[in-house]
N, C-alpha and C. Protein backbone atom coordinates (compact mmCIF):
# COMPACT_ATOMS: atom_id res chain seq x y z
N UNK A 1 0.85 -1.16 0.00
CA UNK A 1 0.00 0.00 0.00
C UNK A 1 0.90 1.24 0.00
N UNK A 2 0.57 2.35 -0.59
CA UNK A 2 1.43 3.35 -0.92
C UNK A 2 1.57 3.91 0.67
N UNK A 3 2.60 4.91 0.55
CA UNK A 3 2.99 5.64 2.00
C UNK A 3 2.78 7.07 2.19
N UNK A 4 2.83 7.60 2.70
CA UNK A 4 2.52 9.39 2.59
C UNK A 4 2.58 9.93 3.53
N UNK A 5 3.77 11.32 3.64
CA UNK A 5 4.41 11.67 4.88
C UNK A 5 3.10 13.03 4.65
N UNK A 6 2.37 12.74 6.08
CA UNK A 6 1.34 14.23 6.43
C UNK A 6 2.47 15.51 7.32
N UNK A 7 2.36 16.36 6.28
CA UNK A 7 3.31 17.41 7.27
C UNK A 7 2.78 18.62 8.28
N UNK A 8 3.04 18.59 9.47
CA UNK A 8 2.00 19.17 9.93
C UNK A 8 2.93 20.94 9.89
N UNK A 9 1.96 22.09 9.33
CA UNK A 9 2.91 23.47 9.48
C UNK A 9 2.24 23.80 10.53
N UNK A 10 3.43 25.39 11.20
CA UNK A 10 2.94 26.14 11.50
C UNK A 10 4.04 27.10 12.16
N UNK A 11 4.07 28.37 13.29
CA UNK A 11 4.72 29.17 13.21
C UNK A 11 6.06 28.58 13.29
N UNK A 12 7.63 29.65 12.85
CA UNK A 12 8.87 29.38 13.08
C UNK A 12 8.83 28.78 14.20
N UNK A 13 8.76 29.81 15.09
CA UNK A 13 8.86 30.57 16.48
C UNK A 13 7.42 30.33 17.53
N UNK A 14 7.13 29.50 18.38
CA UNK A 14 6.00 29.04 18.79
C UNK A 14 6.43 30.13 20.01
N UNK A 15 4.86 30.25 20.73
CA UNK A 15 4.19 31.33 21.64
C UNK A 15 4.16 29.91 22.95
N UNK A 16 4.07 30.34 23.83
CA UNK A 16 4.17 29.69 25.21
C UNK A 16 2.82 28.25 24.99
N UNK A 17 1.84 28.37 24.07
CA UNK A 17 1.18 27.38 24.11
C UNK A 17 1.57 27.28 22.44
N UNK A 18 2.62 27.33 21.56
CA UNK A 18 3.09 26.41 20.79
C UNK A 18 2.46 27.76 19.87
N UNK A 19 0.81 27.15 19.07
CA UNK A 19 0.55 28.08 17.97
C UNK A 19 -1.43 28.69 18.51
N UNK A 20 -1.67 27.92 19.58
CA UNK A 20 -2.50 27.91 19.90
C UNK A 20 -2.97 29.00 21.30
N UNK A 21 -3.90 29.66 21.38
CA UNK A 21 -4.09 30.58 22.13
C UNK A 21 -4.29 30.91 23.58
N UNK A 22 -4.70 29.43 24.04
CA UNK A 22 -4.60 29.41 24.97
C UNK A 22 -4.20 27.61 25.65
N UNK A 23 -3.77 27.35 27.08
CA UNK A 23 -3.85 26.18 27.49
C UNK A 23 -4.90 24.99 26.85
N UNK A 24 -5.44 25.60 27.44
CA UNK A 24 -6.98 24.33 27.11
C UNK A 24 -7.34 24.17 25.80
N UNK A 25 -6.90 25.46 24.46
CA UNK A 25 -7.00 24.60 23.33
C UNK A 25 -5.67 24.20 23.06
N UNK A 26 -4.87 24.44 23.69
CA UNK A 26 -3.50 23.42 23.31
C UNK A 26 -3.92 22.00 23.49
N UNK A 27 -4.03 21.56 25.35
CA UNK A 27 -4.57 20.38 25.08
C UNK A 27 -5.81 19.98 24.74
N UNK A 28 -6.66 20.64 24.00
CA UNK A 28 -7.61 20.28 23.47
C UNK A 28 -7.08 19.62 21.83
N UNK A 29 -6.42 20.36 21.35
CA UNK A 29 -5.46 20.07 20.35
C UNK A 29 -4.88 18.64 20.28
N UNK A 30 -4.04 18.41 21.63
CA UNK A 30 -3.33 17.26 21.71
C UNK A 30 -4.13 16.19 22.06
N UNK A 31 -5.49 16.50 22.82
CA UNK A 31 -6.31 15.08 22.63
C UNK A 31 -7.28 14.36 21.69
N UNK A 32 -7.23 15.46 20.64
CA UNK A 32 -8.17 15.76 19.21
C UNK A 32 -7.44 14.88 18.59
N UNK A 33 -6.08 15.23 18.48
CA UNK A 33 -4.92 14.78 17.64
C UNK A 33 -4.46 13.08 18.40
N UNK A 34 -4.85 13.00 19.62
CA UNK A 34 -4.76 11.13 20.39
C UNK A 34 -5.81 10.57 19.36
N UNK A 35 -6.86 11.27 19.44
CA UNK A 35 -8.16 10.70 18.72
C UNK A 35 -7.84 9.47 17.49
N UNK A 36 -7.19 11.10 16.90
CA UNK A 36 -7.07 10.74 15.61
C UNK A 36 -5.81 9.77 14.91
N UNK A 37 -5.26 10.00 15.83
CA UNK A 37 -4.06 8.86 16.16
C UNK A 37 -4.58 7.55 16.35
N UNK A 38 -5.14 7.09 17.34
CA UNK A 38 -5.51 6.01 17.21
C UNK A 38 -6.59 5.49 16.16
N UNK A 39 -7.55 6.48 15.51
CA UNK A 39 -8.14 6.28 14.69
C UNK A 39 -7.39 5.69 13.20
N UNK A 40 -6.12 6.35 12.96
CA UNK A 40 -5.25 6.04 11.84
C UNK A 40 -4.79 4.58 12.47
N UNK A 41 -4.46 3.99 13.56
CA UNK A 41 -3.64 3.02 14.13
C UNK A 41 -5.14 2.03 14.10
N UNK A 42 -6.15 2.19 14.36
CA UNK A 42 -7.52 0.97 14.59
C UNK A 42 -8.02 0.99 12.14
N UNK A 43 -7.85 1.92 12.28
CA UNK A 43 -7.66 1.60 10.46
C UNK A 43 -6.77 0.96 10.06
N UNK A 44 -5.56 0.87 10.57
CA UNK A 44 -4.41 0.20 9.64
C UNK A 44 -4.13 1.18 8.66
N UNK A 45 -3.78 2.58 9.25
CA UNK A 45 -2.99 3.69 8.28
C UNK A 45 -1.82 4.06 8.78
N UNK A 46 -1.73 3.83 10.51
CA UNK A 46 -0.83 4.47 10.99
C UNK A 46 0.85 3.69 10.66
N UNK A 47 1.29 4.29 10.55
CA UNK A 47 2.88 3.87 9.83
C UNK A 47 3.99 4.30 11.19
N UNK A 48 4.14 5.92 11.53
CA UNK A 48 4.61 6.56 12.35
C UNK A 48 4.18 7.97 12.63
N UNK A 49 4.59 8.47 13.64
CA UNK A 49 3.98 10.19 13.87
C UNK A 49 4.56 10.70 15.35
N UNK A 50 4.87 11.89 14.72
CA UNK A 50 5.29 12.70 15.98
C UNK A 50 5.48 13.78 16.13
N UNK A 51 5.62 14.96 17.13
CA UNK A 51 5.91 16.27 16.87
C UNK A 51 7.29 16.43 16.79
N UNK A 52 7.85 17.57 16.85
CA UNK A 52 9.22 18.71 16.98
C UNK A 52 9.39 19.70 17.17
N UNK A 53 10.40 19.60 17.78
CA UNK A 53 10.97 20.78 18.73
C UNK A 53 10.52 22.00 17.40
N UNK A 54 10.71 23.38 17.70
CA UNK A 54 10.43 24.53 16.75
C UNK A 54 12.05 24.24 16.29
N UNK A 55 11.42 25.43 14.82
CA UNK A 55 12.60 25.28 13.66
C UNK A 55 14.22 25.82 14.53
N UNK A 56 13.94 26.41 15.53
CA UNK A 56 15.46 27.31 15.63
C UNK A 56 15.87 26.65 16.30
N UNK A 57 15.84 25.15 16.96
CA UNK A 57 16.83 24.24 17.28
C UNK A 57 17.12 23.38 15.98
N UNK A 58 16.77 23.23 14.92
CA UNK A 58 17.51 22.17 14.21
C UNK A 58 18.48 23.11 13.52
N UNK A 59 19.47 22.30 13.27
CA UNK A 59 21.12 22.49 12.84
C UNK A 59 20.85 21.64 10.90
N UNK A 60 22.18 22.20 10.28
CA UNK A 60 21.79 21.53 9.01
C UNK A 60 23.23 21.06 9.36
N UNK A 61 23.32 19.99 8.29
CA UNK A 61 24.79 19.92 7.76
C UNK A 61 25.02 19.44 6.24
N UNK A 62 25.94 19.78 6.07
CA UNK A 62 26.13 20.06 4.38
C UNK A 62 27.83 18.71 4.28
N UNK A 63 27.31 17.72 4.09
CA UNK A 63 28.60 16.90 3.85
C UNK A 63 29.13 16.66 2.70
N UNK A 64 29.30 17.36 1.70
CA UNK A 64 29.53 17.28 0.38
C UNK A 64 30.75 17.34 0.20
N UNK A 65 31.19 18.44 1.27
CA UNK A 65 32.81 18.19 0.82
C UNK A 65 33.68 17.70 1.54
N UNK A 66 34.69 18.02 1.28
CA UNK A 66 35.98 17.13 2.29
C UNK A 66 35.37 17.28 3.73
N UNK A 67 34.56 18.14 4.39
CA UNK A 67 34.63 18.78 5.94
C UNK A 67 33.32 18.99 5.94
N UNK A 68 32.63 18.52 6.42
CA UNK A 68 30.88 18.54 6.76
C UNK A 68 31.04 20.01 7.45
N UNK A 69 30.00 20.69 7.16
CA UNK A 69 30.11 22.09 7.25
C UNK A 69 28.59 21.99 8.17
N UNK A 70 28.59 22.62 9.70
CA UNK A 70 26.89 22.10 10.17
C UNK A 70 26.52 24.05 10.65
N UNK A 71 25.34 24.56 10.12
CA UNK A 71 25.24 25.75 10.48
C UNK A 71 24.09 25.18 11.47
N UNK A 72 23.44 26.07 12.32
CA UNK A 72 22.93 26.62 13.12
C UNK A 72 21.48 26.84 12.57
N UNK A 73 20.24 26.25 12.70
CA UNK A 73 19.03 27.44 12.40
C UNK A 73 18.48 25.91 11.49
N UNK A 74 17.32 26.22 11.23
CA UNK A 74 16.38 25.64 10.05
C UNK A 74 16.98 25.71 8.63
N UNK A 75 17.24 24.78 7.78
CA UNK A 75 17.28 25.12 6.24
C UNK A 75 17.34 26.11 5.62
N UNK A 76 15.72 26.30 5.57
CA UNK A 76 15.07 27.45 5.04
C UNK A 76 14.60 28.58 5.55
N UNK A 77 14.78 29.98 5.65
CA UNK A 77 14.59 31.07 6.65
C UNK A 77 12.96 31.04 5.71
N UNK A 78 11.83 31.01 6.98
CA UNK A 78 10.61 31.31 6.79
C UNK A 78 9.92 30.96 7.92
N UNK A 79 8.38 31.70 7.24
CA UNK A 79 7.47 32.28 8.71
C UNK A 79 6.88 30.88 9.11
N UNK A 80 6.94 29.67 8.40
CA UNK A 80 6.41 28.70 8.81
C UNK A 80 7.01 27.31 8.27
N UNK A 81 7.28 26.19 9.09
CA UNK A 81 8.10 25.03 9.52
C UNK A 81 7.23 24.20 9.80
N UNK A 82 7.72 23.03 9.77
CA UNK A 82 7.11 21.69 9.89
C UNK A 82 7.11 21.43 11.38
N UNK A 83 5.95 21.20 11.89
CA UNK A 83 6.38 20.91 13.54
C UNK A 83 5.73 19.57 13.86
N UNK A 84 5.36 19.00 13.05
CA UNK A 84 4.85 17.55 13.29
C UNK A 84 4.60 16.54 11.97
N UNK A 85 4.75 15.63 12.23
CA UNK A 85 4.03 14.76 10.78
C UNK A 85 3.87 13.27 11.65
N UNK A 86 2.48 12.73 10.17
CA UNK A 86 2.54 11.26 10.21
C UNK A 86 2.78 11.06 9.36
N UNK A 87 3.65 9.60 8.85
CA UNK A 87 3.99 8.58 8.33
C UNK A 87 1.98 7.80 8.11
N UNK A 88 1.70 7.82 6.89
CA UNK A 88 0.40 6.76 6.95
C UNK A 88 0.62 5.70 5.60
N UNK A 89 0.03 5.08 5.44
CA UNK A 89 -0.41 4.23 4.34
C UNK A 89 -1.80 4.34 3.97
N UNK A 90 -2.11 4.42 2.80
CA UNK A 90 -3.60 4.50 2.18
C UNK A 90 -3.65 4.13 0.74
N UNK A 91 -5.05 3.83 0.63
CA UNK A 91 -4.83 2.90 -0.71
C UNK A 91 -5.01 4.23 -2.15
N UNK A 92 -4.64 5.18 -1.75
CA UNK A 92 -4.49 6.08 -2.92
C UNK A 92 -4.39 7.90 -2.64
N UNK A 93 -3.79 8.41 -3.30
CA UNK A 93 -3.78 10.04 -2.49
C UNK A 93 -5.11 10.38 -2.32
N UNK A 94 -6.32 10.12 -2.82
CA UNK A 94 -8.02 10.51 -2.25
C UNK A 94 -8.32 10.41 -0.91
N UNK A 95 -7.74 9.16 -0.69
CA UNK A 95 -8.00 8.48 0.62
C UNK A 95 -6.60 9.37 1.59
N UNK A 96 -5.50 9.44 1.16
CA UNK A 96 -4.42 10.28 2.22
C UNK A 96 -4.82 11.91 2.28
N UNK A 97 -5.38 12.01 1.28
CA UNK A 97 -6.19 13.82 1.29
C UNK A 97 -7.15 13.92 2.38
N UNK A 98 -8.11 13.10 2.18
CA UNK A 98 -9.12 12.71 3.18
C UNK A 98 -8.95 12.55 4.88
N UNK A 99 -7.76 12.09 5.04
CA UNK A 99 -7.29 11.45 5.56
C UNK A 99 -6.29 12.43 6.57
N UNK A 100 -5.45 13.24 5.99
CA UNK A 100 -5.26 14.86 5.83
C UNK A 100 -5.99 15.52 6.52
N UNK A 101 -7.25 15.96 6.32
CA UNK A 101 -8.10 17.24 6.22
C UNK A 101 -8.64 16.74 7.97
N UNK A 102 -9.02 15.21 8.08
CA UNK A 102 -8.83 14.89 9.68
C UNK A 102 -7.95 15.30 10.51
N UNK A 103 -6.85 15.26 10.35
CA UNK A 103 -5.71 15.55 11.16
C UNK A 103 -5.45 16.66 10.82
N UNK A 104 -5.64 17.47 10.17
CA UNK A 104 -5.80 19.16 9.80
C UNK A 104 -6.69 19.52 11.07
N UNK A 105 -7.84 18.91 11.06
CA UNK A 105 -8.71 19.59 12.21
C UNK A 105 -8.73 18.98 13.21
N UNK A 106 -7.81 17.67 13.62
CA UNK A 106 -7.63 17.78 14.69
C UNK A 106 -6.49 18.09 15.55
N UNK A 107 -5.39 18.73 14.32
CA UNK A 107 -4.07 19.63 14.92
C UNK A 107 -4.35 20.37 14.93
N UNK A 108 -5.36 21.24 14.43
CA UNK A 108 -5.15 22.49 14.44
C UNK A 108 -4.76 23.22 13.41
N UNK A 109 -3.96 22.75 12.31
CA UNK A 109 -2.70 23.23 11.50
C UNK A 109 -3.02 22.77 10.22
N UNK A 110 -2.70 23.45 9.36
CA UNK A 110 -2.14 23.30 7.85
C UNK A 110 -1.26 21.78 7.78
N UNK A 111 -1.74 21.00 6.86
CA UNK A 111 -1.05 19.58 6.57
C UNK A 111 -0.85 19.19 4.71
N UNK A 112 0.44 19.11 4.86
CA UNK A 112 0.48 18.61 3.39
C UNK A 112 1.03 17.23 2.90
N UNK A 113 0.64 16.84 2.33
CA UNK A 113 0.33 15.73 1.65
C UNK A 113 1.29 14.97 0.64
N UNK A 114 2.24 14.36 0.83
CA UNK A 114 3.51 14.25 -0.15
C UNK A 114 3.75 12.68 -0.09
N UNK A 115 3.63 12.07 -1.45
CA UNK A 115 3.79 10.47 -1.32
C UNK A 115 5.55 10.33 -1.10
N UNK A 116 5.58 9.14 -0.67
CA UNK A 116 7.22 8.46 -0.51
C UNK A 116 7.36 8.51 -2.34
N UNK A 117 8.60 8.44 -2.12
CA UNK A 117 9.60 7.55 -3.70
C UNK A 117 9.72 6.63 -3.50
N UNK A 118 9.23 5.67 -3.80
CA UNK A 118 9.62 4.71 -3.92
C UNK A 118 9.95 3.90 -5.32
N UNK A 119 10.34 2.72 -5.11
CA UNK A 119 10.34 1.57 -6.68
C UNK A 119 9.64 1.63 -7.25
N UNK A 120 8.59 1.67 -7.09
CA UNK A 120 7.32 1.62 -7.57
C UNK A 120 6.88 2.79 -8.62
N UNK A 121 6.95 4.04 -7.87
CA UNK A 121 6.82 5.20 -8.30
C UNK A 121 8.31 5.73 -9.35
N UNK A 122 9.24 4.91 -8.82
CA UNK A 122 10.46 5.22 -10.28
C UNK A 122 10.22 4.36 -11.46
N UNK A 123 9.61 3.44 -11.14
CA UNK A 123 10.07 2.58 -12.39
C UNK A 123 8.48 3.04 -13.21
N UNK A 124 7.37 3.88 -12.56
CA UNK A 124 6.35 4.49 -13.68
C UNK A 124 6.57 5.73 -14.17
N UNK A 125 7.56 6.23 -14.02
CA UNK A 125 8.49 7.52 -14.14
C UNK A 125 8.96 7.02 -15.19
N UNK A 126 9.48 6.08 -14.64
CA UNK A 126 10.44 5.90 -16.36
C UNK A 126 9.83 4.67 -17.21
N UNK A 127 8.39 4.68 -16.90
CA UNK A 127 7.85 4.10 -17.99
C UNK A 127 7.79 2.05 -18.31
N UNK A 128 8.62 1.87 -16.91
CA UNK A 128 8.88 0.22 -16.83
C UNK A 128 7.72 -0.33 -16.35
């Protein structure tokens, strides 16, 4: 069954309850999002899932050349970062869209939708 990393966005820079306005919809947030967690895991979608720290603790590193070069900061300088994803399986992107727009409303957050590469998906690329 195909795979599909759900990305969850939202600010760089999170506010004392993350992106959310107050306590109680934070964890209102985080038990919306148990829900729906186990709902993907009693379907047989759930693959993996988890949050992350905000963007200004991750470090990059660039090993290309002789001396891995590691800066400081997120990748990409912007107003909004990935702060969570699931890993799911579904039997087609309709069903991971769908699938999406749940865990959209029960994070709270903007989620996008991006299949794995796999074998499968190279060898109809190139037509095998």
């Amino acid at each position: 069954m195909p795979r599909y990393l759900l990305s969850v966005y939202g600010p760089a820079e999170r506010m004392k309850y993350g992106d959310h306005p107050s306590k109680e919809a934070m964890l209102q947030a985080f038990a919306d999002t148990g829900v729906f967690n186990e709902k993907l895991q009693r379907d047989g979608h759930f693959v993996f899932a988890d949050g992350l720290e905000q963007a200004t603790t991750a470090s990059v590193v660039d090993g290309r050349g002789d001396d891995p070069v590691v800066t400081d900061g997120p990748y990409l300088e912007s107003k909004e970062h990935i702060g969570g994803f699931w890993v799911i399986e579904a039997s087609d992107l309709d069903e991971a869209l769908a699938l999406a727009a749940e865990g959209s409303k029960a994070c709270r957050g903007k989620v996008e939708v991006r299949p794995f590469h796999t074998e499968e998906s190279i060898r109809a690329m190139l037509g095998d």
